[in-house]
Every structure is written in structure tokens, then in C-alpha cells.
PDBML (XML) file of the C-alpha atoms, coordinates in Angstrom:
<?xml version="1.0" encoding="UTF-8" ?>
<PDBx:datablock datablockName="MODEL"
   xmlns:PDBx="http://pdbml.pdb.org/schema/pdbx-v50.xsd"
   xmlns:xsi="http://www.w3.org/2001/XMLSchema-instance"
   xsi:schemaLocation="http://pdbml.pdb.org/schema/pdbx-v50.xsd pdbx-v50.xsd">
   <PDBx:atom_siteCategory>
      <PDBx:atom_site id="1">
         <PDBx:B_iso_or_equiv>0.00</PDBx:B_iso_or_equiv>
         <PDBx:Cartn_x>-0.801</PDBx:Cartn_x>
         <PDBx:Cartn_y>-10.353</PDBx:Cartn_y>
         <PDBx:Cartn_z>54.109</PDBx:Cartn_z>
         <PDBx:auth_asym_id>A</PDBx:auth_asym_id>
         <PDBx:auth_atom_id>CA</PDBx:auth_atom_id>
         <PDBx:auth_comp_id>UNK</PDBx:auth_comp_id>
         <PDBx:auth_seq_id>1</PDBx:auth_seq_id>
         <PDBx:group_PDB>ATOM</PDBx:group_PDB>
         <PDBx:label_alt_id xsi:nil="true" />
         <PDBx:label_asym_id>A</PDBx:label_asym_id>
         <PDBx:label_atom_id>CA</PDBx:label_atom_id>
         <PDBx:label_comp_id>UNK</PDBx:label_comp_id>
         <PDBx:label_entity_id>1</PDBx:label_entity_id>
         <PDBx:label_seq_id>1</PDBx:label_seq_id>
         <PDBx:occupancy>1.00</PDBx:occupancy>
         <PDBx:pdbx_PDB_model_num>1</PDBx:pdbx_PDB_model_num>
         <PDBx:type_symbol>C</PDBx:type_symbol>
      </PDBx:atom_site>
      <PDBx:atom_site id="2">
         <PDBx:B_iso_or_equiv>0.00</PDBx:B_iso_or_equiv>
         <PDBx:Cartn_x>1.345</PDBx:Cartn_x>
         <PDBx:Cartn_y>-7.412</PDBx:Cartn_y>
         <PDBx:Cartn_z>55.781</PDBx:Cartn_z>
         <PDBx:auth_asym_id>A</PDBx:auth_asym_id>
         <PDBx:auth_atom_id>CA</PDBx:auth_atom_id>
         <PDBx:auth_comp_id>UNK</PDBx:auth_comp_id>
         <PDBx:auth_seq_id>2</PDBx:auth_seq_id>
         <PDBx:group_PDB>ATOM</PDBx:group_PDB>
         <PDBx:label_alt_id xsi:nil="true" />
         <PDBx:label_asym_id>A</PDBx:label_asym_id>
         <PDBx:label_atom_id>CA</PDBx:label_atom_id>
         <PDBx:label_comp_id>UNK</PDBx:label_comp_id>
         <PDBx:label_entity_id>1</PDBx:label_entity_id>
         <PDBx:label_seq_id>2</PDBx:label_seq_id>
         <PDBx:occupancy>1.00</PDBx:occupancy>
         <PDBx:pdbx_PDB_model_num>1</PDBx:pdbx_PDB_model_num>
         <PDBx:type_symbol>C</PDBx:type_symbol>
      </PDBx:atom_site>
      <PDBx:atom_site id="3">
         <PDBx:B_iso_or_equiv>0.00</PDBx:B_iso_or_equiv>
         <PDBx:Cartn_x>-0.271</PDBx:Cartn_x>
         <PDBx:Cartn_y>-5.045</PDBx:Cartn_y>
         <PDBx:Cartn_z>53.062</PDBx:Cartn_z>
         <PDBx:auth_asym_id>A</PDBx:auth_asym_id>
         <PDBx:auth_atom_id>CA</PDBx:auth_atom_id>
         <PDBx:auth_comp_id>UNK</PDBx:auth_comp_id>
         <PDBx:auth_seq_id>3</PDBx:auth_seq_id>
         <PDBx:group_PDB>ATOM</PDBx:group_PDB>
         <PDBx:label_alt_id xsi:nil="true" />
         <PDBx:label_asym_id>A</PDBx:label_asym_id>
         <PDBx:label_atom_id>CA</PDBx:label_atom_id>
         <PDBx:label_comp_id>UNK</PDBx:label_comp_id>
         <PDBx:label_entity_id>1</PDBx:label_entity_id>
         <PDBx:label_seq_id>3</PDBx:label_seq_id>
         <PDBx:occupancy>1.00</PDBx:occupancy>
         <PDBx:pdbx_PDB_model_num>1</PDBx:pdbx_PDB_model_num>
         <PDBx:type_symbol>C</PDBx:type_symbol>
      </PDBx:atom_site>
      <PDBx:atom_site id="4">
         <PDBx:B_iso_or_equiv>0.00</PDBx:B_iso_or_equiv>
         <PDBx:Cartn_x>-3.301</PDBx:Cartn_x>
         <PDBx:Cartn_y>-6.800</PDBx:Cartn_y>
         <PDBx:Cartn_z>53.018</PDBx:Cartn_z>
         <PDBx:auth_asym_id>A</PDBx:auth_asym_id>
         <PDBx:auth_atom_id>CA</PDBx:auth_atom_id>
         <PDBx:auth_comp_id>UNK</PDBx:auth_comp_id>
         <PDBx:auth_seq_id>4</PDBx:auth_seq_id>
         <PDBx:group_PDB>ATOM</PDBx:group_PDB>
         <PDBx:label_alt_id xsi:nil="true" />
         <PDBx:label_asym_id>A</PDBx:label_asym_id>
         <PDBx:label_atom_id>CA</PDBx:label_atom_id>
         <PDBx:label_comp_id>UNK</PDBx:label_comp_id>
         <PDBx:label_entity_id>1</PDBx:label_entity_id>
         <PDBx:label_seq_id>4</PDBx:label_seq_id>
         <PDBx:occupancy>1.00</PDBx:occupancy>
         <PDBx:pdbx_PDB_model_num>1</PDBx:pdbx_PDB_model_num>
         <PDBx:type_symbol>C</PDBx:type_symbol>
      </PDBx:atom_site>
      <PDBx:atom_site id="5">
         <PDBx:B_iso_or_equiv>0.00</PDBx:B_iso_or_equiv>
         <PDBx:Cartn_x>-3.737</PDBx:Cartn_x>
         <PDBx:Cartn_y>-5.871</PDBx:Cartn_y>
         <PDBx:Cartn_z>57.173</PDBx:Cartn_z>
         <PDBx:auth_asym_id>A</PDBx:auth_asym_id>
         <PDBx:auth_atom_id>CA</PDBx:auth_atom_id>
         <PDBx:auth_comp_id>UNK</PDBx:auth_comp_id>
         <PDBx:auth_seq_id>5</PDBx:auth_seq_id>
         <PDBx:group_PDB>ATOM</PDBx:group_PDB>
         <PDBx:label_alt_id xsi:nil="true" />
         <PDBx:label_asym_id>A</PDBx:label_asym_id>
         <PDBx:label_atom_id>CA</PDBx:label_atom_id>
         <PDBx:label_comp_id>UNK</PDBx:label_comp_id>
         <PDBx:label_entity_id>1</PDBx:label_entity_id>
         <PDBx:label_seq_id>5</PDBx:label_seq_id>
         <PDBx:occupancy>1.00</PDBx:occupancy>
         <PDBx:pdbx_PDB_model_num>1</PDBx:pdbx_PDB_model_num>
         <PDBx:type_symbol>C</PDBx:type_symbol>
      </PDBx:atom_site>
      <PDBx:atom_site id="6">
         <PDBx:B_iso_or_equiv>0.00</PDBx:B_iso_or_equiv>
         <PDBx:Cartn_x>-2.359</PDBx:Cartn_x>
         <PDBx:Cartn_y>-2.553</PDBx:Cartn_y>
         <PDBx:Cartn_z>56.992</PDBx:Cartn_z>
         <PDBx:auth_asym_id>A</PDBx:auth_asym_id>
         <PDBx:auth_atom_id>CA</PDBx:auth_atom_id>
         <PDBx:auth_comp_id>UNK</PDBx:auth_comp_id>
         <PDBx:auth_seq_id>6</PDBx:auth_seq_id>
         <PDBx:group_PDB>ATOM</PDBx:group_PDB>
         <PDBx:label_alt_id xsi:nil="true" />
         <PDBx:label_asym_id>A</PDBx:label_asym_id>
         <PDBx:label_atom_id>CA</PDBx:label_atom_id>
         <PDBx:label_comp_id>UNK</PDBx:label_comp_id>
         <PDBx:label_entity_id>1</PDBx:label_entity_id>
         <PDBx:label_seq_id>6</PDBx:label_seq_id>
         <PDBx:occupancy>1.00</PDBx:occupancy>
         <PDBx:pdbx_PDB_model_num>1</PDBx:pdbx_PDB_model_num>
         <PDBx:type_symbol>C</PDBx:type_symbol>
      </PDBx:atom_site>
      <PDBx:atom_site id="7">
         <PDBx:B_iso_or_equiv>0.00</PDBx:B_iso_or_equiv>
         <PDBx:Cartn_x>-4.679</PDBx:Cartn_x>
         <PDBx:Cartn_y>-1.184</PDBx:Cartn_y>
         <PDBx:Cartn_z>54.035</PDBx:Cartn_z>
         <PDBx:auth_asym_id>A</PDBx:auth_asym_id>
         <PDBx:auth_atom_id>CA</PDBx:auth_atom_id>
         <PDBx:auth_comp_id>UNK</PDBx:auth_comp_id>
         <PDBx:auth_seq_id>7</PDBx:auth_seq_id>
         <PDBx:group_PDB>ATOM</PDBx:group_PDB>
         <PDBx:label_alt_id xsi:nil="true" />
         <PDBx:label_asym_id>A</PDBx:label_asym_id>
         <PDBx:label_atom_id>CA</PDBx:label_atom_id>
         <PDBx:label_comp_id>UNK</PDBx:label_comp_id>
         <PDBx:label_entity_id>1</PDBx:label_entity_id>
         <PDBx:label_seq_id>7</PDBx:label_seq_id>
         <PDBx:occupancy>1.00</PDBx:occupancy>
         <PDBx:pdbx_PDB_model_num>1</PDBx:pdbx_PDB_model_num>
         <PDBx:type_symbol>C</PDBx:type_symbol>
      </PDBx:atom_site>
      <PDBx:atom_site id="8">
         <PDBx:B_iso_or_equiv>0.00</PDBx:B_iso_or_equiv>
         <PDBx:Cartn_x>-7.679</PDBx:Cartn_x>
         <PDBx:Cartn_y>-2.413</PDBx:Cartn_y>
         <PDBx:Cartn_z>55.980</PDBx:Cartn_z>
         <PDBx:auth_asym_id>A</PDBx:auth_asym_id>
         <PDBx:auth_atom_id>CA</PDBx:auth_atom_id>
         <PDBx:auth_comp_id>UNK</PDBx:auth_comp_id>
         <PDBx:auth_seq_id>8</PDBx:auth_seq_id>
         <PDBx:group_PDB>ATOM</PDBx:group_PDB>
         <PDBx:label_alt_id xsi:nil="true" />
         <PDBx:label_asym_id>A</PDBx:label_asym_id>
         <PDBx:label_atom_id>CA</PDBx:label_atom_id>
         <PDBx:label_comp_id>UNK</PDBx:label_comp_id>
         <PDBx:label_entity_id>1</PDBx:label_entity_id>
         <PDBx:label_seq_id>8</PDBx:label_seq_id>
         <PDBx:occupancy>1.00</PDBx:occupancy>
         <PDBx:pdbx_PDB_model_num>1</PDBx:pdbx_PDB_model_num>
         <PDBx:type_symbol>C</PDBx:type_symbol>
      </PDBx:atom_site>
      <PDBx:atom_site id="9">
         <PDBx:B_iso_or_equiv>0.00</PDBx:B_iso_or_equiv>
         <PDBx:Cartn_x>-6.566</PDBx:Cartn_x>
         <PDBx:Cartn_y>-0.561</PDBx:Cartn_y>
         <PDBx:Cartn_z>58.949</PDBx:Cartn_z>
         <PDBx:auth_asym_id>A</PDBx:auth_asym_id>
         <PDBx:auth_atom_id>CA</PDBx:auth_atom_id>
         <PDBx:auth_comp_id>UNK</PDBx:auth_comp_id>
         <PDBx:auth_seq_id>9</PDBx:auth_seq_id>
         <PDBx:group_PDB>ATOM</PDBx:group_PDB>
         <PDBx:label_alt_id xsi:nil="true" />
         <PDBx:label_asym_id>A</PDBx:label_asym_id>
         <PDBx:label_atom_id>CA</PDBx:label_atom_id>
         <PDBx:label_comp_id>UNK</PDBx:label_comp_id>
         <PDBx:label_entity_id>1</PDBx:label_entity_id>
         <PDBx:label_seq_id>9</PDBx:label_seq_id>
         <PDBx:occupancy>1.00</PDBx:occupancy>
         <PDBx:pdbx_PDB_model_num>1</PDBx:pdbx_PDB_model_num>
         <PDBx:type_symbol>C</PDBx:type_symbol>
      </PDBx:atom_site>
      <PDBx:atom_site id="10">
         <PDBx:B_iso_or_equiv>0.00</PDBx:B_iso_or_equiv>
         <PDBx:Cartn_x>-5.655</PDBx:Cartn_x>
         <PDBx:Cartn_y>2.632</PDBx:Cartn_y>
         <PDBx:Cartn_z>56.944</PDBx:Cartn_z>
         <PDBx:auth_asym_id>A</PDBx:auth_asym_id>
         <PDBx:auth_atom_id>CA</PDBx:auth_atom_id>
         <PDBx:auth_comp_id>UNK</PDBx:auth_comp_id>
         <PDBx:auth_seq_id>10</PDBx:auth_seq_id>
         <PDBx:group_PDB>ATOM</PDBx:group_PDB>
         <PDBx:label_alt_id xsi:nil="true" />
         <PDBx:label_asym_id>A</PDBx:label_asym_id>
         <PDBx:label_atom_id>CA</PDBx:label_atom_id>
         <PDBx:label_comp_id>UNK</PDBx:label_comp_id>
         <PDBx:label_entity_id>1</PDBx:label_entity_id>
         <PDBx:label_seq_id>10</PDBx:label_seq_id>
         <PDBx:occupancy>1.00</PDBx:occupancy>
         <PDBx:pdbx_PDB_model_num>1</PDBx:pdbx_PDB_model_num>
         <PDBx:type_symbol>C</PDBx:type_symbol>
      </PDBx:atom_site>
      <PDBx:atom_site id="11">
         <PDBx:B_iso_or_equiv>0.00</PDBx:B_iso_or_equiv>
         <PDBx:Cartn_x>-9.110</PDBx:Cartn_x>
         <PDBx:Cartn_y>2.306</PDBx:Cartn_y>
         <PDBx:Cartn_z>55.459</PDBx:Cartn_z>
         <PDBx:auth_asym_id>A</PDBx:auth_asym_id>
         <PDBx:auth_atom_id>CA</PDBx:auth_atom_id>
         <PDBx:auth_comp_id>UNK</PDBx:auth_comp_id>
         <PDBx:auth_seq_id>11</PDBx:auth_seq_id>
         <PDBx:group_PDB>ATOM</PDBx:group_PDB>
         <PDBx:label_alt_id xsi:nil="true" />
         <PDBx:label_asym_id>A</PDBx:label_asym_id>
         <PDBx:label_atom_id>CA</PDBx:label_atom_id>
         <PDBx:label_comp_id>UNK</PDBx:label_comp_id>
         <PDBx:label_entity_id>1</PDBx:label_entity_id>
         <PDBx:label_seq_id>11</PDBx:label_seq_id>
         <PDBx:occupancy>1.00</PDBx:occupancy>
         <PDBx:pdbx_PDB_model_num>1</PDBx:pdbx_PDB_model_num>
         <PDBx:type_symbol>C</PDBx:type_symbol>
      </PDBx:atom_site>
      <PDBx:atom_site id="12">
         <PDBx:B_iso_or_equiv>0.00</PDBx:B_iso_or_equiv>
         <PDBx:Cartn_x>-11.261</PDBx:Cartn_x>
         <PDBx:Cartn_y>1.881</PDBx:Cartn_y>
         <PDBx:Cartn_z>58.975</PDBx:Cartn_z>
         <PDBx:auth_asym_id>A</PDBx:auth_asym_id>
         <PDBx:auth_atom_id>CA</PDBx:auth_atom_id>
         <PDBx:auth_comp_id>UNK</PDBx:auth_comp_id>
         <PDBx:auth_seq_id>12</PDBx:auth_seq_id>
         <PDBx:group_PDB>ATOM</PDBx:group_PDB>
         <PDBx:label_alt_id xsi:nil="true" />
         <PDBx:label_asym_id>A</PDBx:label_asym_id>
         <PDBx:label_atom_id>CA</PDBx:label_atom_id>
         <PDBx:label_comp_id>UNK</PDBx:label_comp_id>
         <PDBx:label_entity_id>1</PDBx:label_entity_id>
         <PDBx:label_seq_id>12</PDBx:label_seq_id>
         <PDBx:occupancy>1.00</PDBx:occupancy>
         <PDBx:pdbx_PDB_model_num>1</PDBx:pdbx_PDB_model_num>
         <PDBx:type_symbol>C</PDBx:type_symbol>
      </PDBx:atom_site>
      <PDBx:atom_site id="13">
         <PDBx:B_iso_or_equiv>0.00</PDBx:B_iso_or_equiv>
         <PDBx:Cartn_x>-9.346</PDBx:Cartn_x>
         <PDBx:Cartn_y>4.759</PDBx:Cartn_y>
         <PDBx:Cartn_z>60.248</PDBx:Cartn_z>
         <PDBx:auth_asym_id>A</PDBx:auth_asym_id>
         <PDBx:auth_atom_id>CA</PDBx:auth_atom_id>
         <PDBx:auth_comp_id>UNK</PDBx:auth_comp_id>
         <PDBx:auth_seq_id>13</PDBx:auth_seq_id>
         <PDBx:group_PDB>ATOM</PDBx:group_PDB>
         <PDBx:label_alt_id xsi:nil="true" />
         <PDBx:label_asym_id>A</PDBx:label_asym_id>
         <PDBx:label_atom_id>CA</PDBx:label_atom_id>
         <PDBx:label_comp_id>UNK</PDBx:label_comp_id>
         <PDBx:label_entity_id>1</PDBx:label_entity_id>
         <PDBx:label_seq_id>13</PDBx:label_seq_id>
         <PDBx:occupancy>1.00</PDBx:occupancy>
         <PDBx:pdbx_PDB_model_num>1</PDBx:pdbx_PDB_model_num>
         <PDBx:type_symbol>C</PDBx:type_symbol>
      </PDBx:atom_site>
      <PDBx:atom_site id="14">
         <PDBx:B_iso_or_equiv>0.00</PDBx:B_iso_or_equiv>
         <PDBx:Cartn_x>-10.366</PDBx:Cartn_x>
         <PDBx:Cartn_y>6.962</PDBx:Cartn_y>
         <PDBx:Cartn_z>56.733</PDBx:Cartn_z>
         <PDBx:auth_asym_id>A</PDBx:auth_asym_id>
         <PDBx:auth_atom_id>CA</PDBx:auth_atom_id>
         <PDBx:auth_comp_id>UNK</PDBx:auth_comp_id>
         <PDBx:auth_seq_id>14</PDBx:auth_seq_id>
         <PDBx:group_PDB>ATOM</PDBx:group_PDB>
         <PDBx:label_alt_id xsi:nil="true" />
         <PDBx:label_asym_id>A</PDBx:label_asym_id>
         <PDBx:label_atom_id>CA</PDBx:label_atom_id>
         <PDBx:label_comp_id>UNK</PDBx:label_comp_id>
         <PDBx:label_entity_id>1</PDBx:label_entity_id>
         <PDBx:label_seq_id>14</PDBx:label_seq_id>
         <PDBx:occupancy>1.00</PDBx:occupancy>
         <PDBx:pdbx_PDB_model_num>1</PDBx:pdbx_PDB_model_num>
         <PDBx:type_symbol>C</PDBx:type_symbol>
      </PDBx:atom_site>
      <PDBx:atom_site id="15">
         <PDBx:B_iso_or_equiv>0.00</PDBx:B_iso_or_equiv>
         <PDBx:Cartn_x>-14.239</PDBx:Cartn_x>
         <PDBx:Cartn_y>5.771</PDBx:Cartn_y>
         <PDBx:Cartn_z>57.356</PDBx:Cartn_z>
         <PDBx:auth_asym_id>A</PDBx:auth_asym_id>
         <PDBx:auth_atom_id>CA</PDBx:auth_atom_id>
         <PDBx:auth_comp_id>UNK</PDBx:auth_comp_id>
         <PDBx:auth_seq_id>15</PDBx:auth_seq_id>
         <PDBx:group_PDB>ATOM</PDBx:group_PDB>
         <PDBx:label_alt_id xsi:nil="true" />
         <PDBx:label_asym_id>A</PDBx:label_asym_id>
         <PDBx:label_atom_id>CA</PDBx:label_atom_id>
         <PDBx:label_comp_id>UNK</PDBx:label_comp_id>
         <PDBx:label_entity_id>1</PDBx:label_entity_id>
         <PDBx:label_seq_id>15</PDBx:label_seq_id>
         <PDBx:occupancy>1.00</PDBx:occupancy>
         <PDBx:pdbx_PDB_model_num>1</PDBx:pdbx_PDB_model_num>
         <PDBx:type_symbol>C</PDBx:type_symbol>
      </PDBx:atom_site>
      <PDBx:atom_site id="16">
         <PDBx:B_iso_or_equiv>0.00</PDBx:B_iso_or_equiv>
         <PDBx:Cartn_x>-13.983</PDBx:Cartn_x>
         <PDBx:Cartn_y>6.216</PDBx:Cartn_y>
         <PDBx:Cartn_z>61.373</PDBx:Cartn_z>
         <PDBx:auth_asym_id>A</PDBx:auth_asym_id>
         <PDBx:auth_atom_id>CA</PDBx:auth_atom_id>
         <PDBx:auth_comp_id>UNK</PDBx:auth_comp_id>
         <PDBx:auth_seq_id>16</PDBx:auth_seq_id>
         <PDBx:group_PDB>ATOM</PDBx:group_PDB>
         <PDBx:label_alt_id xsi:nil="true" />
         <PDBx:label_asym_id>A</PDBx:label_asym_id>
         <PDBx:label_atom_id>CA</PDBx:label_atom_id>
         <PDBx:label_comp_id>UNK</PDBx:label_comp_id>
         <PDBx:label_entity_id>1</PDBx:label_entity_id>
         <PDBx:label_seq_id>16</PDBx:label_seq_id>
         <PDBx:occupancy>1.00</PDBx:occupancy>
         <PDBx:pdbx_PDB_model_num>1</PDBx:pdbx_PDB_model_num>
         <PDBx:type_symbol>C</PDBx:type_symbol>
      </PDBx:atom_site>
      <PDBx:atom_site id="17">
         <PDBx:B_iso_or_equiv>0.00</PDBx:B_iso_or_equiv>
         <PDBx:Cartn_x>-12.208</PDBx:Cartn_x>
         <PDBx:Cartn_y>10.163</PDBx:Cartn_y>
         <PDBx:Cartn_z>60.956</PDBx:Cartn_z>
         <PDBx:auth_asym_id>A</PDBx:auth_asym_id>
         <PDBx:auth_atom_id>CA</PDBx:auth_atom_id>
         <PDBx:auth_comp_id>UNK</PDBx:auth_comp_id>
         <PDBx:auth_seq_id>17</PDBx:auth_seq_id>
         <PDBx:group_PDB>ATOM</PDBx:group_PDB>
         <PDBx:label_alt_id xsi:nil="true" />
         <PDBx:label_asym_id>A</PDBx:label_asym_id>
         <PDBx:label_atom_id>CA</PDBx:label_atom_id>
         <PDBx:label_comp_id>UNK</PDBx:label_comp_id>
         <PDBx:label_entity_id>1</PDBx:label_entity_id>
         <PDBx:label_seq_id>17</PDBx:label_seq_id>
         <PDBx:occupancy>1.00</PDBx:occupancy>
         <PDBx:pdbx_PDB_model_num>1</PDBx:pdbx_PDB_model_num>
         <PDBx:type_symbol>C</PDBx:type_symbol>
      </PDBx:atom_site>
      <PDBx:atom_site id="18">
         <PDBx:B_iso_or_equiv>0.00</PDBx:B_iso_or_equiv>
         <PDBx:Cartn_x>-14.936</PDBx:Cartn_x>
         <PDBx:Cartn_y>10.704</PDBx:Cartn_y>
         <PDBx:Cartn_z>57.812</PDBx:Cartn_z>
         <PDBx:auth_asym_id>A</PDBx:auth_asym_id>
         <PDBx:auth_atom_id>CA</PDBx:auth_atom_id>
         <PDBx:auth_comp_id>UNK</PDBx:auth_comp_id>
         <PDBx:auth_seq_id>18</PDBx:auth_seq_id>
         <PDBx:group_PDB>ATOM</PDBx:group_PDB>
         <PDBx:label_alt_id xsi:nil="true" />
         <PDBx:label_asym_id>A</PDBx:label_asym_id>
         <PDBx:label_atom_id>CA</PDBx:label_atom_id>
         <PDBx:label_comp_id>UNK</PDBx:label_comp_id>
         <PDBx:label_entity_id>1</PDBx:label_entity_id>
         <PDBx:label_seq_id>18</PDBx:label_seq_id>
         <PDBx:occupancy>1.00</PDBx:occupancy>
         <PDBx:pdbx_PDB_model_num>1</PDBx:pdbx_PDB_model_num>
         <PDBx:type_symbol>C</PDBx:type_symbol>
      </PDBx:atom_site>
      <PDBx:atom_site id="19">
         <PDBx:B_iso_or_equiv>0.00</PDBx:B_iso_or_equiv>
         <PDBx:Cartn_x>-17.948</PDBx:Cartn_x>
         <PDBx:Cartn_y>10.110</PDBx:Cartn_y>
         <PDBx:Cartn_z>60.102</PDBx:Cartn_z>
         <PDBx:auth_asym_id>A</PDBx:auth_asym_id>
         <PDBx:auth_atom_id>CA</PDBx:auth_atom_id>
         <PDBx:auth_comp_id>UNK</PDBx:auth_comp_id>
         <PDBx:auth_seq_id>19</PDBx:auth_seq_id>
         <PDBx:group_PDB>ATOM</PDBx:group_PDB>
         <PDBx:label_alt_id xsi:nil="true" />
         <PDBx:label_asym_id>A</PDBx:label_asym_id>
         <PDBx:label_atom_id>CA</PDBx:label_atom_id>
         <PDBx:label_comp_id>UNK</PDBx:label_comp_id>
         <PDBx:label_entity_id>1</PDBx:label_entity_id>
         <PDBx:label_seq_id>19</PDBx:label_seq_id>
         <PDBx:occupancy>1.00</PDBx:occupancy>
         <PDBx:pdbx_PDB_model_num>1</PDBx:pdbx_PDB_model_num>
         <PDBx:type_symbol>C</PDBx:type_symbol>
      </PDBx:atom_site>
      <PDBx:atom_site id="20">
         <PDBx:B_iso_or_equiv>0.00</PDBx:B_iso_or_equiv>
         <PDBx:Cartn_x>-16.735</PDBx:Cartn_x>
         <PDBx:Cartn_y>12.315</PDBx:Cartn_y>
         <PDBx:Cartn_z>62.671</PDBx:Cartn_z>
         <PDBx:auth_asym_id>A</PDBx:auth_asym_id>
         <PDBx:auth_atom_id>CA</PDBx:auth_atom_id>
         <PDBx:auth_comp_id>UNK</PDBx:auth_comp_id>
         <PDBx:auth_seq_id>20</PDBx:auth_seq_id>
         <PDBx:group_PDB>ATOM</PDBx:group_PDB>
         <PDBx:label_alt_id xsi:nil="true" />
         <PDBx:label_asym_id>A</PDBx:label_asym_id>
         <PDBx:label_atom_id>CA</PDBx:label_atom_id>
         <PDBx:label_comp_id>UNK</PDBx:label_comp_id>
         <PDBx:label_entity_id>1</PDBx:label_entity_id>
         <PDBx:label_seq_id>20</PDBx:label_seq_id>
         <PDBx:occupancy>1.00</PDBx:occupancy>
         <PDBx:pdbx_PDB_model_num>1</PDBx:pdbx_PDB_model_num>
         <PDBx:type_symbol>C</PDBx:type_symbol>
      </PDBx:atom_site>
      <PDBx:atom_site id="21">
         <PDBx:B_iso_or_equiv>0.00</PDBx:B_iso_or_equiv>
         <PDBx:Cartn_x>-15.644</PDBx:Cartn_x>
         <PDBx:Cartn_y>15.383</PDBx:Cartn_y>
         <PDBx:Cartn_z>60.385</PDBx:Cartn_z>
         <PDBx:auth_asym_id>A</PDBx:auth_asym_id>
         <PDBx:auth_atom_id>CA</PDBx:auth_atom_id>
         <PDBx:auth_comp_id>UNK</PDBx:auth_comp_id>
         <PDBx:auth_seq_id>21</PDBx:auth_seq_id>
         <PDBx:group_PDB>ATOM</PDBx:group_PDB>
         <PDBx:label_alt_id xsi:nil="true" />
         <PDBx:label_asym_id>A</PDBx:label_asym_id>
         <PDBx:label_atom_id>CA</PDBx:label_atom_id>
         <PDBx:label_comp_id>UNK</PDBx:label_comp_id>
         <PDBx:label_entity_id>1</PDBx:label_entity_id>
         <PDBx:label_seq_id>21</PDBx:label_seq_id>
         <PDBx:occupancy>1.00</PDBx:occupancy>
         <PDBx:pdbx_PDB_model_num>1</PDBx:pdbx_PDB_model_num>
         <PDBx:type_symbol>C</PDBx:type_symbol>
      </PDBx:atom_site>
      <PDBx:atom_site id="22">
         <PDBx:B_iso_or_equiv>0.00</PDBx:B_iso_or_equiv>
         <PDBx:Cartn_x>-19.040</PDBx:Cartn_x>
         <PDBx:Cartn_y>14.851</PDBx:Cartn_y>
         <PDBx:Cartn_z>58.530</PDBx:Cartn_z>
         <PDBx:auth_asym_id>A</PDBx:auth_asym_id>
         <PDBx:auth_atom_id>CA</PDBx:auth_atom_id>
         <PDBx:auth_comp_id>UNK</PDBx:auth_comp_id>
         <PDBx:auth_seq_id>22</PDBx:auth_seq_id>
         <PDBx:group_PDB>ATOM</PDBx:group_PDB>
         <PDBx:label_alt_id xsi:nil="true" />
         <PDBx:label_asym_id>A</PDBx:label_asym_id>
         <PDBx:label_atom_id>CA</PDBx:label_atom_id>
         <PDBx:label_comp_id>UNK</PDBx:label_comp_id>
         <PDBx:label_entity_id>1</PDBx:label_entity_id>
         <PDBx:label_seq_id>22</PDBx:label_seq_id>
         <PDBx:occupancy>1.00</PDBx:occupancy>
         <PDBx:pdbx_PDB_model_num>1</PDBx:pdbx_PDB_model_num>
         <PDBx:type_symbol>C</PDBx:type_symbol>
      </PDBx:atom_site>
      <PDBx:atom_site id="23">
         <PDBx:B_iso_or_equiv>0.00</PDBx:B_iso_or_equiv>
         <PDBx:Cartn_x>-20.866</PDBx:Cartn_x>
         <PDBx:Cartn_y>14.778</PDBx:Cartn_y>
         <PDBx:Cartn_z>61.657</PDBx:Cartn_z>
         <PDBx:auth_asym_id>A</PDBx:auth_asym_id>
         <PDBx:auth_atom_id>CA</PDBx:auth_atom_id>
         <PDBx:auth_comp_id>UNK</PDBx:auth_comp_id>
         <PDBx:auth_seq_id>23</PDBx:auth_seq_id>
         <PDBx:group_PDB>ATOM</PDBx:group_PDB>
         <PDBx:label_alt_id xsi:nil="true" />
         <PDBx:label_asym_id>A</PDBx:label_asym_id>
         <PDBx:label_atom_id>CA</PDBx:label_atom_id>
         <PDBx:label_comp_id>UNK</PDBx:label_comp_id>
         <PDBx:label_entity_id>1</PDBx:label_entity_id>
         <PDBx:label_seq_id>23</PDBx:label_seq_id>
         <PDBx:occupancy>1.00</PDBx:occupancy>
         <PDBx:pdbx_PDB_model_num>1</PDBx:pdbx_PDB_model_num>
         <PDBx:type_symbol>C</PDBx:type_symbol>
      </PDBx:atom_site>
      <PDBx:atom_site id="24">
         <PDBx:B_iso_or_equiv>0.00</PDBx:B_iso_or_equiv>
         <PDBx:Cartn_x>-19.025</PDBx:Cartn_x>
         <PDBx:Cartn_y>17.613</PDBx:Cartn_y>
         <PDBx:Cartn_z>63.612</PDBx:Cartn_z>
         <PDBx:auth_asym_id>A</PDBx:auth_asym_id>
         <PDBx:auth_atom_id>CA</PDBx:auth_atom_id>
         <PDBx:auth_comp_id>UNK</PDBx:auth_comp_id>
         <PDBx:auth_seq_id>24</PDBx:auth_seq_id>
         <PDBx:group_PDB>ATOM</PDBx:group_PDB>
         <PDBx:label_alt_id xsi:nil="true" />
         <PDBx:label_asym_id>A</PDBx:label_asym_id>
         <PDBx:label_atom_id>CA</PDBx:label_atom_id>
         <PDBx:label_comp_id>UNK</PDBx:label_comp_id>
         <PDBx:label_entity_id>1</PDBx:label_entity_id>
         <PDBx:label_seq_id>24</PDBx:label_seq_id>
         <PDBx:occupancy>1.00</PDBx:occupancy>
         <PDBx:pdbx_PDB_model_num>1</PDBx:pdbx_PDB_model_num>
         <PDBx:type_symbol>C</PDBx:type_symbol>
      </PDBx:atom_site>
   </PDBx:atom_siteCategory>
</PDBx:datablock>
């Protein structure tokens, strides 16, 4: 569950900077 939570958050942070360096 631990790694479960922490992968999803890793991975909305990747797709959150990756829209704003693509946009930018």
C-alpha cells in the first residue's frame, strides 16, 4: 500500500512537471 501511494504520487508529479515543460 506504502509503495502503492507513493508511485502514484511520483507519477502525478512526472505528468503535472511534463505538461508544464511541454507547454513552456
Amino acid at each position: 500500500k506504502i509503495i502503492l501511494v507513493n508511485g502514484g504520487i511520483v507519477l502525478l508529479v512526472g505528468v503535472i512537471i511534463y505538461v508544464l515543460v511541454s507547454s513552456s
